[in-house]
C-alpha atoms as a PDB file:
ATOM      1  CA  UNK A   1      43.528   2.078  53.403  1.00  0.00           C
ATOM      2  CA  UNK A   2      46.886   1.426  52.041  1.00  0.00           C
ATOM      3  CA  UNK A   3      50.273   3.967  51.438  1.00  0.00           C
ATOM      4  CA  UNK A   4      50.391   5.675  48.272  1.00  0.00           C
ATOM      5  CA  UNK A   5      52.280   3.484  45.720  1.00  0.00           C
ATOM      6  CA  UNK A   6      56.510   3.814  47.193  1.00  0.00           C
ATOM      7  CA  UNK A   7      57.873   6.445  44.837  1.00  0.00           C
ATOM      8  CA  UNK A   8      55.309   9.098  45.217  1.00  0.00           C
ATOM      9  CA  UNK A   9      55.658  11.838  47.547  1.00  0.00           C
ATOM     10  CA  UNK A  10      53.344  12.862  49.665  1.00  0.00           C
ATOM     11  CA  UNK A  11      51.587  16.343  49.433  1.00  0.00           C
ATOM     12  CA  UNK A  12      52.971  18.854  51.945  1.00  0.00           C
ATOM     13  CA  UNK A  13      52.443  22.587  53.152  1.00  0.00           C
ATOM     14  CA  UNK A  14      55.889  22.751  54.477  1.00  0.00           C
ATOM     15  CA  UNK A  15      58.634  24.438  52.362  1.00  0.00           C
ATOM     16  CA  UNK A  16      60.631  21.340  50.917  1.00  0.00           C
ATOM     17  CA  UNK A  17      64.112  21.119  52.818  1.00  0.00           C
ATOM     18  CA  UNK A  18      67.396  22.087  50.490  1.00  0.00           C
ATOM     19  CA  UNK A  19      69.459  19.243  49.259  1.00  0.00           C
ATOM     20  CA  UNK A  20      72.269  20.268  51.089  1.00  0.00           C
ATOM     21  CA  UNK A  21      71.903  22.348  54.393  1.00  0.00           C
ATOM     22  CA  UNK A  22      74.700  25.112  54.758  1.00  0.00           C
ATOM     23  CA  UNK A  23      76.192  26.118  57.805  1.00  0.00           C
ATOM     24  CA  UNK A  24      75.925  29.269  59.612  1.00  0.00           C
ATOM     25  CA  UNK A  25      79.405  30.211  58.049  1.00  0.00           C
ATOM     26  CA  UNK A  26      78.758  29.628  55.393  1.00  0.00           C
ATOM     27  CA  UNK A  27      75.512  31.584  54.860  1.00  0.00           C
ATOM     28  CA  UNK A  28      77.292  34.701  56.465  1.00  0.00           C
ATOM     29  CA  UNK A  29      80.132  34.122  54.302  1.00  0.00           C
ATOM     30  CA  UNK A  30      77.383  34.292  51.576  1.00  0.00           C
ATOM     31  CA  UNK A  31      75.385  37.050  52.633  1.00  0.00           C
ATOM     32  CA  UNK A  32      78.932  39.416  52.410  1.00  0.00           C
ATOM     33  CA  UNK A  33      79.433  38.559  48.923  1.00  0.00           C
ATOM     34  CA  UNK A  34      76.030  39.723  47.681  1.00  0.00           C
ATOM     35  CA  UNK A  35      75.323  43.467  47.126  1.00  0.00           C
ATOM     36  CA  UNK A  36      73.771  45.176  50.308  1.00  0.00           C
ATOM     37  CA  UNK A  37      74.657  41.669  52.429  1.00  0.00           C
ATOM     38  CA  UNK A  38      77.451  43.573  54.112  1.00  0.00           C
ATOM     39  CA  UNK A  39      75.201  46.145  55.607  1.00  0.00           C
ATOM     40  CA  UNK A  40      71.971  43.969  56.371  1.00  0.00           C
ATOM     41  CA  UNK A  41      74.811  41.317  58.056  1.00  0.00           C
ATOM     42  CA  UNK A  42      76.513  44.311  60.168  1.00  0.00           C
ATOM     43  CA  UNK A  43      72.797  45.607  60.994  1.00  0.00           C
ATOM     44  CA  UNK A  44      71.692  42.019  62.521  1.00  0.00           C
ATOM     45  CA  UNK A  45      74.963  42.099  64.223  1.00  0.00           C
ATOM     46  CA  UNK A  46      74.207  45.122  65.957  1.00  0.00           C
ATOM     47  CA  UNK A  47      70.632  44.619  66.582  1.00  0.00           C
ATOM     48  CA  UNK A  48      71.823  40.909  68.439  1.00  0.00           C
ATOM     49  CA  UNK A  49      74.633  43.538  70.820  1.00  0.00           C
ATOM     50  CA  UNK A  50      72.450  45.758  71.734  1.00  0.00           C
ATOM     51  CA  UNK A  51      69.421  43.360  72.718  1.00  0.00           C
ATOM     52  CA  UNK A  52      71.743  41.283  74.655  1.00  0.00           C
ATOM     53  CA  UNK A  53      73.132  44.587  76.157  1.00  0.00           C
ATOM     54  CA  UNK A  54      69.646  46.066  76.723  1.00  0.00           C
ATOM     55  CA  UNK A  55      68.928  42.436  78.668  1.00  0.00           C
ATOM     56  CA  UNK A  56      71.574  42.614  81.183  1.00  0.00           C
ATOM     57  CA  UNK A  57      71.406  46.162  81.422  1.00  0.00           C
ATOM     58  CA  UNK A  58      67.455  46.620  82.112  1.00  0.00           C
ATOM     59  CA  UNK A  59      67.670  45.101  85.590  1.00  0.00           C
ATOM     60  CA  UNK A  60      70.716  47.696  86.630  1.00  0.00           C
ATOM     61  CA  UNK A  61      68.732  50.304  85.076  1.00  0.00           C
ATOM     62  CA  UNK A  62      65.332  49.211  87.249  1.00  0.00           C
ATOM     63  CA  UNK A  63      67.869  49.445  90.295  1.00  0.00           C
ATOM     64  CA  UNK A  64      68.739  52.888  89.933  1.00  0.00           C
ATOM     65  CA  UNK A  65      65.104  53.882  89.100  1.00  0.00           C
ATOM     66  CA  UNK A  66      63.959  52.138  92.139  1.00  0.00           C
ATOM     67  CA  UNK A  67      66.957  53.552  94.820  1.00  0.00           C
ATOM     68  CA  UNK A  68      65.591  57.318  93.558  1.00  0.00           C
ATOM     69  CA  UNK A  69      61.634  56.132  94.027  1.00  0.00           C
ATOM     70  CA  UNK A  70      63.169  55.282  97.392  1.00  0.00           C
ATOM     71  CA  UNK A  71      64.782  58.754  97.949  1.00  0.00           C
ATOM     72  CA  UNK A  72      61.717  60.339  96.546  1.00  0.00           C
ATOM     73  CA  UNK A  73      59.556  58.672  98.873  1.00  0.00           C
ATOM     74  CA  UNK A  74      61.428  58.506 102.160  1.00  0.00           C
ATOM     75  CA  UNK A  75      59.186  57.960 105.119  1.00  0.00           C
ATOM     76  CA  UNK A  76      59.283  60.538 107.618  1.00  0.00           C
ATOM     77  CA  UNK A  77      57.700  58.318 110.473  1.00  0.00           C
ATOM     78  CA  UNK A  78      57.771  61.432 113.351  1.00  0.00           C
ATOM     79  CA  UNK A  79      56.235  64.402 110.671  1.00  0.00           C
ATOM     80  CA  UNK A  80      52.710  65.024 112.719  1.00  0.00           C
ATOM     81  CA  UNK A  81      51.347  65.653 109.690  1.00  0.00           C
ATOM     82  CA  UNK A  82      51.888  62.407 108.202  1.00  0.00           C
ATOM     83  CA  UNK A  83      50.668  60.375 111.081  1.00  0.00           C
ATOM     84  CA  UNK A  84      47.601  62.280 111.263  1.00  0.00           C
ATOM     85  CA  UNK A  85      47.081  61.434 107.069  1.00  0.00           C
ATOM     86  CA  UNK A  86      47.634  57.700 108.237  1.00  0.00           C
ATOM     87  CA  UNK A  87      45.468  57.425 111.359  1.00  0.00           C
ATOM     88  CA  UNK A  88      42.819  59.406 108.418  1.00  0.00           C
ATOM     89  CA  UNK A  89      43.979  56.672 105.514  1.00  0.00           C
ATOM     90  CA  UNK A  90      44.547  59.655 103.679  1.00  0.00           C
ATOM     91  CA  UNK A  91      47.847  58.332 101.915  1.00  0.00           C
ATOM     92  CA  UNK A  92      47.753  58.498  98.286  1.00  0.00           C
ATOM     93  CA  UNK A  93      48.879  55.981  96.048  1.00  0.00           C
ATOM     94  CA  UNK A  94      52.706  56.371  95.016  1.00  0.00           C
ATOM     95  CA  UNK A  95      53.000  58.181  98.894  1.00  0.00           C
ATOM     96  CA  UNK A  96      55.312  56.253 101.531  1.00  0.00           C
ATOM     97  CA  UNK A  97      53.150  54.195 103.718  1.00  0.00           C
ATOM     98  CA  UNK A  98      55.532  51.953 105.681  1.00  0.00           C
ATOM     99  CA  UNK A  99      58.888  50.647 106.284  1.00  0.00           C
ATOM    100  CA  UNK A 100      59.913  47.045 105.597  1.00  0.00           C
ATOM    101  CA  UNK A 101      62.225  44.996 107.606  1.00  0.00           C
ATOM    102  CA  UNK A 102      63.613  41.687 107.108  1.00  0.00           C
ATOM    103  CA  UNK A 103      66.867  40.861 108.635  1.00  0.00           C
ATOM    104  CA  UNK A 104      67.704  37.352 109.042  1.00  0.00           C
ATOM    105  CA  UNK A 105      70.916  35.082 107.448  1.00  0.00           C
ATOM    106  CA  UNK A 106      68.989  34.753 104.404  1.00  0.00           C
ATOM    107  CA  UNK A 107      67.060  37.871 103.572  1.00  0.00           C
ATOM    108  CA  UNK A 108      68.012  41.085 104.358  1.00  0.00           C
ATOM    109  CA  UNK A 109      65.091  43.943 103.370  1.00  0.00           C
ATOM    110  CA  UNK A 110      65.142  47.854 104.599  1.00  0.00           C
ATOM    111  CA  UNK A 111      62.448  49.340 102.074  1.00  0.00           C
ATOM    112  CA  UNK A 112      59.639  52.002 102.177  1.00  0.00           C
ATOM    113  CA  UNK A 113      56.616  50.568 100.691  1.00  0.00           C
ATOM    114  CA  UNK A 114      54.135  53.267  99.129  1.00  0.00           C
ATOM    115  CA  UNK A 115      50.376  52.960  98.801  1.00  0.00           C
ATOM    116  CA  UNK A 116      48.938  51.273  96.092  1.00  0.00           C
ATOM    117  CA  UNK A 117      50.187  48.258  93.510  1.00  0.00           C
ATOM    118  CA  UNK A 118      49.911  49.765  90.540  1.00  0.00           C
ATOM    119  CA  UNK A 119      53.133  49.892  87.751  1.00  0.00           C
ATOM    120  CA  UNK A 120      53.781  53.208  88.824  1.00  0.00           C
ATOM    121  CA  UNK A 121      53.655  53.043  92.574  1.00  0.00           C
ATOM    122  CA  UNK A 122      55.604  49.516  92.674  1.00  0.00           C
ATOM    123  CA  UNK A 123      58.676  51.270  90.904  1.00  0.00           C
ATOM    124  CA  UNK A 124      59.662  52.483  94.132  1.00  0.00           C
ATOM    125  CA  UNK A 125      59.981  48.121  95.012  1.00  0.00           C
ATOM    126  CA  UNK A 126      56.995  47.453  96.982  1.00  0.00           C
ATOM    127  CA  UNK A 127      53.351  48.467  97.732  1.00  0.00           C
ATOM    128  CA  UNK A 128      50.744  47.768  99.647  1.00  0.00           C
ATOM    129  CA  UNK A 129      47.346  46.569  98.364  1.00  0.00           C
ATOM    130  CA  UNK A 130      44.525  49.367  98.533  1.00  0.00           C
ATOM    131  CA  UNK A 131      42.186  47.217  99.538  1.00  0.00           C
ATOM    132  CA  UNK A 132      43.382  45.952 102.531  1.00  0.00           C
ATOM    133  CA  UNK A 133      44.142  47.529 106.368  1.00  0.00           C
ATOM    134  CA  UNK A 134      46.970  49.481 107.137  1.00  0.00           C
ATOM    135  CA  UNK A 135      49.879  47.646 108.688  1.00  0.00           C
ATOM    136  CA  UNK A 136      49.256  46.729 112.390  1.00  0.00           C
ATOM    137  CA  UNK A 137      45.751  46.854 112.234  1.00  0.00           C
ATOM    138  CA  UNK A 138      43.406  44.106 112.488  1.00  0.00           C
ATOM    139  CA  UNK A 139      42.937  42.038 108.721  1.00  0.00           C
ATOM    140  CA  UNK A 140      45.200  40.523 106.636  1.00  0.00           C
ATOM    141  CA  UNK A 141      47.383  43.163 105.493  1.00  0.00           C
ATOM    142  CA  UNK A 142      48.903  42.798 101.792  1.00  0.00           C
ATOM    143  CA  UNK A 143      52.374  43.547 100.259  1.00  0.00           C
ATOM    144  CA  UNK A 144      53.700  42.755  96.798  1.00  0.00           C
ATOM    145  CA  UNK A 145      56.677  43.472  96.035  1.00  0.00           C
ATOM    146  CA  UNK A 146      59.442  42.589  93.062  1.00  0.00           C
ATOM    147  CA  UNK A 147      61.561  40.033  92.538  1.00  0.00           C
ATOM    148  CA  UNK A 148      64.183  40.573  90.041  1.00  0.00           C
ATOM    149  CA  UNK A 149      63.906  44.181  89.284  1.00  0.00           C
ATOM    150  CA  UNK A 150      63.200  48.038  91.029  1.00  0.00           C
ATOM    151  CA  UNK A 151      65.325  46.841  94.054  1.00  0.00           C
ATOM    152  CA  UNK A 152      63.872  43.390  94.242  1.00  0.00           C
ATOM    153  CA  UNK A 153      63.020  43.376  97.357  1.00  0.00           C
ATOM    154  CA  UNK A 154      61.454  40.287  97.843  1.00  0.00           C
ATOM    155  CA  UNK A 155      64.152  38.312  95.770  1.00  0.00           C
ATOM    156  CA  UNK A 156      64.168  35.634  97.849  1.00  0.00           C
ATOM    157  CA  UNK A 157      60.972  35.311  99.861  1.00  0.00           C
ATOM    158  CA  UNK A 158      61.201  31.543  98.581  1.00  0.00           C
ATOM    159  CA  UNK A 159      63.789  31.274 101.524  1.00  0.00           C
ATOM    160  CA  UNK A 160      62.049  32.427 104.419  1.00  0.00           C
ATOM    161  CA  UNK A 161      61.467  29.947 106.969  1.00  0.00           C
ATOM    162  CA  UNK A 162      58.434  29.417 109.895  1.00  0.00           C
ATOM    163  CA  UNK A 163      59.544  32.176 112.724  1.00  0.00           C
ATOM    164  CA  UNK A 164      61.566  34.459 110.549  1.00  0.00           C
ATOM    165  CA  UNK A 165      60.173  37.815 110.984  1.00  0.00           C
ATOM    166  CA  UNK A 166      58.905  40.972 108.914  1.00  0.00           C
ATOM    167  CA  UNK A 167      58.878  44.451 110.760  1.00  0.00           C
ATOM    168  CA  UNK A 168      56.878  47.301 109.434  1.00  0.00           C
ATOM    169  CA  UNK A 169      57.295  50.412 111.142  1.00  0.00           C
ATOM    170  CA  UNK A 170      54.377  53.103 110.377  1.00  0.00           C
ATOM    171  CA  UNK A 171      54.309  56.651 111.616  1.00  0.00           C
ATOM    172  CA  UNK A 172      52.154  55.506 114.562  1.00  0.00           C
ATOM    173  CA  UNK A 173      54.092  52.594 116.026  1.00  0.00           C
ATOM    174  CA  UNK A 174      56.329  49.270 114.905  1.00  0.00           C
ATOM    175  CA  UNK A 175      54.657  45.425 114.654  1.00  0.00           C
ATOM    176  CA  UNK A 176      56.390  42.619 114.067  1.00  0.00           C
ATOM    177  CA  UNK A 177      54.671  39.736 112.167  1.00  0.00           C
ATOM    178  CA  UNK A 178      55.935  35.860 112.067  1.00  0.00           C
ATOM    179  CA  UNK A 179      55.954  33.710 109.243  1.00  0.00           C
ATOM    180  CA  UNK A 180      53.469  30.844 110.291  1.00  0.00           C
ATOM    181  CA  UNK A 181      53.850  26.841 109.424  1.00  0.00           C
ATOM    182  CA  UNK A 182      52.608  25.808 106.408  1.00  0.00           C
ATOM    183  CA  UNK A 183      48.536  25.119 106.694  1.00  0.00           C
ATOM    184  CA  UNK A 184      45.460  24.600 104.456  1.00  0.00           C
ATOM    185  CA  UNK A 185      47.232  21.472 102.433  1.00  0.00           C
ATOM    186  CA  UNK A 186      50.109  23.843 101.469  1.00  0.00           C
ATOM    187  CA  UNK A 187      53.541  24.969 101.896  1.00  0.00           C
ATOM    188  CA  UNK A 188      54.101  28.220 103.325  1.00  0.00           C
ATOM    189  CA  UNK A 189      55.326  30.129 100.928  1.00  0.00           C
ATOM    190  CA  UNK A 190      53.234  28.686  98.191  1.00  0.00           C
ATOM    191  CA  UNK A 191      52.351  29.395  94.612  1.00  0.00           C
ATOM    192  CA  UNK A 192      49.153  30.320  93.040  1.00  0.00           C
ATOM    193  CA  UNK A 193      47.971  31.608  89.796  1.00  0.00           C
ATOM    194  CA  UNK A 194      47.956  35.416  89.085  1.00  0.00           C
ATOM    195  CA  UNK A 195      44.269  35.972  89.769  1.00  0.00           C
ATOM    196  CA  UNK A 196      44.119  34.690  93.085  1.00  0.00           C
ATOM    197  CA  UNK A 197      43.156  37.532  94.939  1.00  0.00           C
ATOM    198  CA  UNK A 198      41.658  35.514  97.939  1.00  0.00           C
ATOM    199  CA  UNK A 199      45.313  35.783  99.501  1.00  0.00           C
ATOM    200  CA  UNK A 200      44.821  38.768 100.167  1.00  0.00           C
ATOM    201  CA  UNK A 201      41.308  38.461 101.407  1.00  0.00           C
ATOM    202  CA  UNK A 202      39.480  39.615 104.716  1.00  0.00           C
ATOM    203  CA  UNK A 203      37.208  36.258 104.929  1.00  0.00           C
ATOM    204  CA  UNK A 204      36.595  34.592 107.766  1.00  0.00           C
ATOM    205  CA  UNK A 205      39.739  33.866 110.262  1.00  0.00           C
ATOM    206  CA  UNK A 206      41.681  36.830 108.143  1.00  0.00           C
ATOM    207  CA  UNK A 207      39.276  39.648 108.758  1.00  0.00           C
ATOM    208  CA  UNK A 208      38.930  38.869 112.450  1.00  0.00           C
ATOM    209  CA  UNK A 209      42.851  38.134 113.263  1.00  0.00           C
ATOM    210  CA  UNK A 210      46.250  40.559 112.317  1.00  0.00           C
ATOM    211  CA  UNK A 211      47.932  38.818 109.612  1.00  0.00           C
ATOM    212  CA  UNK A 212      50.283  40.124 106.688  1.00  0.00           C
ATOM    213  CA  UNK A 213      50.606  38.374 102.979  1.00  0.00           C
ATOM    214  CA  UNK A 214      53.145  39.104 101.034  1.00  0.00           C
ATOM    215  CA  UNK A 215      53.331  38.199  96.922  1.00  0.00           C
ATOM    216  CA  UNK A 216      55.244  38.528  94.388  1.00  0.00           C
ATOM    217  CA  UNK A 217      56.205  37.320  90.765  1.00  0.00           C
ATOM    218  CA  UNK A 218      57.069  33.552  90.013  1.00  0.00           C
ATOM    219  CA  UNK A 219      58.988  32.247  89.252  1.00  0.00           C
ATOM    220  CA  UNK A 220      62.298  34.513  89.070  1.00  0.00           C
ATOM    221  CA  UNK A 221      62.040  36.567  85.689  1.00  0.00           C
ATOM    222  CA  UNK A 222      57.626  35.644  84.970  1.00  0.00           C
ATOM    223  CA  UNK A 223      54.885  36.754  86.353  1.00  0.00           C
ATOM    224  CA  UNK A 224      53.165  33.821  84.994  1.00  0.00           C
ATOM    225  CA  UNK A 225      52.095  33.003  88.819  1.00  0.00           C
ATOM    226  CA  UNK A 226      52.802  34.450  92.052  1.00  0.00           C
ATOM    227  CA  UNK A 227      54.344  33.379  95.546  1.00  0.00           C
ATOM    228  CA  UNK A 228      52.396  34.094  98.744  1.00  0.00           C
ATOM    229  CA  UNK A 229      54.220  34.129 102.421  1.00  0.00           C
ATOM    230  CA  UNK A 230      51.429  34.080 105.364  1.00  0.00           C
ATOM    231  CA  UNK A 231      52.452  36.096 108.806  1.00  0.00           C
ATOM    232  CA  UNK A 232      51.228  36.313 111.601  1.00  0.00           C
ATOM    233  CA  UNK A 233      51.897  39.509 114.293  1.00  0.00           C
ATOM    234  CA  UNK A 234      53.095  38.691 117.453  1.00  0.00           C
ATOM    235  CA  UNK A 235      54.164  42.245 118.393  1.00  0.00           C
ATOM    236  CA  UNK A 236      53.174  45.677 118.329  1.00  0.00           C
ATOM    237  CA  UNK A 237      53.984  48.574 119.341  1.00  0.00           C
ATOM    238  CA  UNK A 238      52.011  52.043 119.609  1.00  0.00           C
ATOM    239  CA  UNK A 239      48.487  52.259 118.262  1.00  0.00           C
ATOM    240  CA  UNK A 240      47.572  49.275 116.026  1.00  0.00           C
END
């Protein structure tokens, strides 16, 4: 079937285009001449200040929020008490459950990570996933923690290498795990859609060996998927 005869213009749903297109200038320059333009211009101005304020300041803000979770939940690792709540698992969610330690050239991490991954308890920076063991016990033990806000504390778990190590130190002893070569078809760290819970799993060689996973948001700024680092322990000490 043929063109419509030249001349005639095709139908359209699309607003038709204006004969002459004005420049940004020149539409401001506009907009102040017309009654009420000089308020609605001065309002988008400061609605466009503040949001790019509010953008740069929200991670700052996060910071601060996170550094008095950390206060708030500062992990008394010799209060009897406490390590008789953690030999019980009786540590609620939001309550400090372990310390975090990375120290390498790359990474640097000192962090108390509470119980539970919900909004609320990851404000403090990390957590650890209900549903898995304890750190130091047998299992794969899981840790997510954020990225580019409340402390980020795993910023840059994209540049830890195989043997770089992650210390958590409970009330009832220390273990060190190892980040392990990269396995299964995949790098180690490696990403994976938000519902993949499996990486933090107890199947098969996880249940029966002492591993730690931890995730977080990717990439930098989405949580449109998430990166997973596999450890290994190689050292404990005290009861694990």
């Amino acid at each position: 079937m043929q063109d419509q005869t030249a001349g005639s213009a095709a139908p359209s749903f699309l607003p038709s285009a204006p004969s002459q297109q004005r420049s940004l200038g020149s539409l401001v320059s506009l907009s102040m001449r017309r009654p009420g333009g000089r308020h609605a211009v001065s309002a988008l101005i400061a609605v466009l200040l503040l949001s790019g304020v509010s953008m740069f300041a929200f991670p700052a803000f996060t910071d601060l929020f996170q550094r008095y979770q950390q206060r708030h939940v500062q992990l008394n690792t010799g209060d009897p008490a406490l390590k008789t709540r953690y030999l019980e698992h009786q540590i609620k969610v939001g309550q400090g459950l372990t310390r975090l330690v990375i120290n390498n050239d790359r990474m640097k991490v000192n962090v108390v990570v509470v119980e539970g991954t919900t909004p609320a308890a990851l404000n403090a920076g990390a957590g650890h996933y209900v549903n898995t063991p304890f750190p130091c016990e047998q299992g794969n033990v899981g840790i997510a923690g954020h990225r580019t806000t409340y402390g980020r504390p795993f910023n840059k778990i994209d540049e830890m290498h195989v043997g770089d190590t992650v210390d958590l130190v409970t009330p009832v002893g220390r273990c060190t795990y190892e980040v392990v070569k990269a396995f299964g078809g995949h790098s180690n760290p490696w990403i994976v859609l938000p519902n993949a819970y499996y990486v933090v799993g107890q199947d098969g060689a996880l249940g029966r060996g002492h591993w730690l996973t931890l995730t977080s948001c990717h990439p930098l700024g989405s949580d449109s998927h998430r990166i997973v680092l596999r450890l290994r322990l190689v050292k404990s000490t005290g009861k694990a």
